[in-house]
C-alpha atoms as a PDB file:
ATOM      1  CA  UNK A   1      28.713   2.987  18.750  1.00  0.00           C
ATOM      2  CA  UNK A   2      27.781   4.581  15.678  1.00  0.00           C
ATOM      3  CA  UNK A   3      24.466   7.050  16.092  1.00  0.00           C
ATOM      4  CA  UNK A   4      22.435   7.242  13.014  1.00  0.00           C
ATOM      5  CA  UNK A   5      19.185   9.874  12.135  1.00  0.00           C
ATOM      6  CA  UNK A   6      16.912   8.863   9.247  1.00  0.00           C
ATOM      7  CA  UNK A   7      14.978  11.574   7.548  1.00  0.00           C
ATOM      8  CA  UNK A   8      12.812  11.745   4.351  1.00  0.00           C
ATOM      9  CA  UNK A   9       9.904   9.758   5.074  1.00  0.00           C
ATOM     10  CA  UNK A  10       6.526  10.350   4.336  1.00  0.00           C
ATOM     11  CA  UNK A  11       3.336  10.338   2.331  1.00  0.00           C
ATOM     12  CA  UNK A  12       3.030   9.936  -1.430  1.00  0.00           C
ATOM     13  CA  UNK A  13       0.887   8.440  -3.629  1.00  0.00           C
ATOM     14  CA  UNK A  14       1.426   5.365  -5.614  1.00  0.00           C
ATOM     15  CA  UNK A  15       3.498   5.685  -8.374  1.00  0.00           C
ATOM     16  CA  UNK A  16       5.437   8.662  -6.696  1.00  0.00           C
ATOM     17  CA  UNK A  17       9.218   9.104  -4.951  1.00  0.00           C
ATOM     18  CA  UNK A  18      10.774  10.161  -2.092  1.00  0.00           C
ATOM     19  CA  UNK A  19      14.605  10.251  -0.930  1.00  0.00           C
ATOM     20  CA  UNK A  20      15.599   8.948   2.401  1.00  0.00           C
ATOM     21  CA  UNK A  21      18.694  10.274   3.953  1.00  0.00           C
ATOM     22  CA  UNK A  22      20.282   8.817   7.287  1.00  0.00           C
ATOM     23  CA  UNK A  23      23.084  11.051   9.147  1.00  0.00           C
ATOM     24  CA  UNK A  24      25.655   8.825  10.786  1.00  0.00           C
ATOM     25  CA  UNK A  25      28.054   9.698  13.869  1.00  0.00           C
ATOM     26  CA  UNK A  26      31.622   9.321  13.512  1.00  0.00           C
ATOM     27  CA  UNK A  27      34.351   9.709  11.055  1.00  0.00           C
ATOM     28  CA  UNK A  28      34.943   6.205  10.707  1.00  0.00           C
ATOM     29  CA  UNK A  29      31.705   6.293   8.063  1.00  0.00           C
ATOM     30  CA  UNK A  30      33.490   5.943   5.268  1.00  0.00           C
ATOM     31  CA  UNK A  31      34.986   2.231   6.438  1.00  0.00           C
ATOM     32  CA  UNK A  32      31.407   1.106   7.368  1.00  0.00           C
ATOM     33  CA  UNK A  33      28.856  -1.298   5.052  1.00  0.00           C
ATOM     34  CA  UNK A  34      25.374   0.489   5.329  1.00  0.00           C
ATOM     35  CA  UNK A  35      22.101  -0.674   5.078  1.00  0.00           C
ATOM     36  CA  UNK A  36      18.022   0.163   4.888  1.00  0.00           C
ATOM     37  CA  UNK A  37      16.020  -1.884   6.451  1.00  0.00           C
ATOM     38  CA  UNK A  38      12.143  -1.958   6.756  1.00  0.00           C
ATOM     39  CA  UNK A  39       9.200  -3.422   8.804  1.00  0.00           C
ATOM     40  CA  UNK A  40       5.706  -3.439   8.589  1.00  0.00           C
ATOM     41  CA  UNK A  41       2.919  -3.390  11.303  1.00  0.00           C
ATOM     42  CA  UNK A  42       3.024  -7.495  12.176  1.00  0.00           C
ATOM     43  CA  UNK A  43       5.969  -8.312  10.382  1.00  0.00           C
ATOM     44  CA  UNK A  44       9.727  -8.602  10.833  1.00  0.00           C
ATOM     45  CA  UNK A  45      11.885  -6.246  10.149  1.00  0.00           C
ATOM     46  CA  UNK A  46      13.083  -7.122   6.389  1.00  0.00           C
ATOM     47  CA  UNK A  47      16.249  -6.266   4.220  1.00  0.00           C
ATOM     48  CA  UNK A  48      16.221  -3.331   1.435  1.00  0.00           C
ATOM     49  CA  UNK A  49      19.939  -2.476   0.366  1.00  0.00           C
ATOM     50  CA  UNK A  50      23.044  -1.962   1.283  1.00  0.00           C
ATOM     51  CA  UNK A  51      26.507  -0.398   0.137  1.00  0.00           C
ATOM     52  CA  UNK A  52      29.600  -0.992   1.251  1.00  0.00           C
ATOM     53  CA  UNK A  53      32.315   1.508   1.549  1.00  0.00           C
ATOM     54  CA  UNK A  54      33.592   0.887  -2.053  1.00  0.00           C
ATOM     55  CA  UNK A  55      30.344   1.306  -3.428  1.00  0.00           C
ATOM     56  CA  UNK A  56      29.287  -1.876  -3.948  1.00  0.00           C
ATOM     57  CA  UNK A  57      25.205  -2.070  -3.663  1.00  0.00           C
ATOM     58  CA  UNK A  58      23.046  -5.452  -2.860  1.00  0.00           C
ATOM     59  CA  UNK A  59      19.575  -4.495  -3.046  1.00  0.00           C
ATOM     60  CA  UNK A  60      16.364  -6.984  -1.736  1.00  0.00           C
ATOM     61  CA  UNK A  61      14.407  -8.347  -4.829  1.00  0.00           C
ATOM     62  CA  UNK A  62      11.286  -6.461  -4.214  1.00  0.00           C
ATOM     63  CA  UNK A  63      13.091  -3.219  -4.803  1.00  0.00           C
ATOM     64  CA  UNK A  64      15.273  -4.058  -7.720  1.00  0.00           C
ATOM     65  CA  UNK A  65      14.939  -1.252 -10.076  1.00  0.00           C
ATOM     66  CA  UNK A  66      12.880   0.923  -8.076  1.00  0.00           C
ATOM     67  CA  UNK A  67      14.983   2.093  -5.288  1.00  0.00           C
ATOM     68  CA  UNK A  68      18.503   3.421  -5.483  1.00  0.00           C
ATOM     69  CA  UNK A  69      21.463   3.325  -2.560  1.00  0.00           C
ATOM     70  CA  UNK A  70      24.032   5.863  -2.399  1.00  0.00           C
ATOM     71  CA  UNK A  71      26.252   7.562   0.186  1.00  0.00           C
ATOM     72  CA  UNK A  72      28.059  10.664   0.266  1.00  0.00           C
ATOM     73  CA  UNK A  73      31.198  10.124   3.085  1.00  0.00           C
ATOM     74  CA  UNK A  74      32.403  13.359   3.136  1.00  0.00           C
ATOM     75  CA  UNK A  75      28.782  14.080   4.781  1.00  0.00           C
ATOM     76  CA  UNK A  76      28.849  11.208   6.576  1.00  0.00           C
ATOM     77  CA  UNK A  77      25.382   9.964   4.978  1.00  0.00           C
ATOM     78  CA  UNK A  78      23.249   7.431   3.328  1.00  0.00           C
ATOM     79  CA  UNK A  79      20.292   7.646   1.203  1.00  0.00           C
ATOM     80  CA  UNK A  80      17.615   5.735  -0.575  1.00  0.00           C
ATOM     81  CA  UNK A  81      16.024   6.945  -3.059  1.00  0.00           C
ATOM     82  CA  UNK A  82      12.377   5.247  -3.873  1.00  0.00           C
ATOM     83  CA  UNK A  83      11.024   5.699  -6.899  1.00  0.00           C
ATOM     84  CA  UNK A  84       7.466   3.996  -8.370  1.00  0.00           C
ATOM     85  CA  UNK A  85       6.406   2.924  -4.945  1.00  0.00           C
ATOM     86  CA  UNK A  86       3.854   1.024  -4.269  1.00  0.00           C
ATOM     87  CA  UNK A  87       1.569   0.125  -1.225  1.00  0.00           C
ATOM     88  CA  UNK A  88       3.574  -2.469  -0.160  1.00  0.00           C
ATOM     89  CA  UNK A  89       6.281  -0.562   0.359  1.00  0.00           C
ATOM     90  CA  UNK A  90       4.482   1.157   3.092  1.00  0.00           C
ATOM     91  CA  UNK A  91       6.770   0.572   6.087  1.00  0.00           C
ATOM     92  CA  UNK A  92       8.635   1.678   8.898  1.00  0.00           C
ATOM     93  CA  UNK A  93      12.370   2.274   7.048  1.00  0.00           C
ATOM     94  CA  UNK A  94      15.453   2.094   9.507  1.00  0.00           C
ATOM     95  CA  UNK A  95      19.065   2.478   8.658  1.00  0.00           C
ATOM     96  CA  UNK A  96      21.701   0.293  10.042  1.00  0.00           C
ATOM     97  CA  UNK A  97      25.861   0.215  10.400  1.00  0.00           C
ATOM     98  CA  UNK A  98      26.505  -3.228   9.948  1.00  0.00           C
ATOM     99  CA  UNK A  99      30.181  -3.466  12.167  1.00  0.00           C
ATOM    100  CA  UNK A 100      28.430  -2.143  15.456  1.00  0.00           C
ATOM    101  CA  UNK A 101      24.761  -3.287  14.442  1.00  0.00           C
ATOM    102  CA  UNK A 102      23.150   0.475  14.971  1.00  0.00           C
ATOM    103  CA  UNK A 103      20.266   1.447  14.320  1.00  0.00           C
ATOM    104  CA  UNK A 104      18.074   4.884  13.675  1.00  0.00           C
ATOM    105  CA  UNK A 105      15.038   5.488  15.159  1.00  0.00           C
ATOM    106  CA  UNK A 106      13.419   4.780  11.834  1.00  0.00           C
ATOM    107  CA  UNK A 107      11.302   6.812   9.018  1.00  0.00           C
ATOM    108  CA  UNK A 108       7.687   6.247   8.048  1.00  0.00           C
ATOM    109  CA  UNK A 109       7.016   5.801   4.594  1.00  0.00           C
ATOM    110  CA  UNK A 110       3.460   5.514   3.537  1.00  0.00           C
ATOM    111  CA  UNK A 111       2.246   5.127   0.024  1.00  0.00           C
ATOM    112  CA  UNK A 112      -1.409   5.471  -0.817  1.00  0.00           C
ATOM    113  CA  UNK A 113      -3.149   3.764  -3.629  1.00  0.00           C
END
């Protein structure tokens, strides 16, 4: 089981950034695909991005542009970096290890319009 902390979150106004960072357990990081995730209040939990351990990125189409995966190995961590956010992107954000489907405790973003 892979043990992942998210950090990063909180609140900004419209238009603004923030960078989410999620510390994983375990040196076997570097082999993992990684992923944000996010729900709202009354909704299910939806997909953001991911990156696989070569680097390849998928990101969800309501973030194309806007938000940026990355992941440094050698610190065994992932980030997200949000940029023009919007209300909607108000959300609990939760980072997930796809091979042993872990999860953080999640981050709150809020953006205010």
């Amino acid at each position: 089981q892979v043990q992942l902390v998210e950090s990063g979150g909180g609140l900004v106004q419209a238009g603004g950034c923030l960078r989410l960072s999620c510390a994983a357990s375990g040196s076997i990081f570097r082999f993992n695909v990684m992923g944000w995730y996010r729900q709202a209040p009354g909704k299910q939990r939806e997909f953001v991005a991911s990156i696989t351990s070569g680097g390849v990125t998928n990101y969800a189409d309501s973030v194309k542009g806007r938000f940026t995966i990355s992941r440094d190995n050698a610190k065994n961590t992932v980030y997200l970096q949000m940029n023009s956010l919007k209300s909607e992107d108000t959300c609990v954000y939760y980072c997930n290890e796809a091979v042993s489907d872990s999860w953080g405790q999640g981050t709150q973003v809020t953006v205010s319009s």
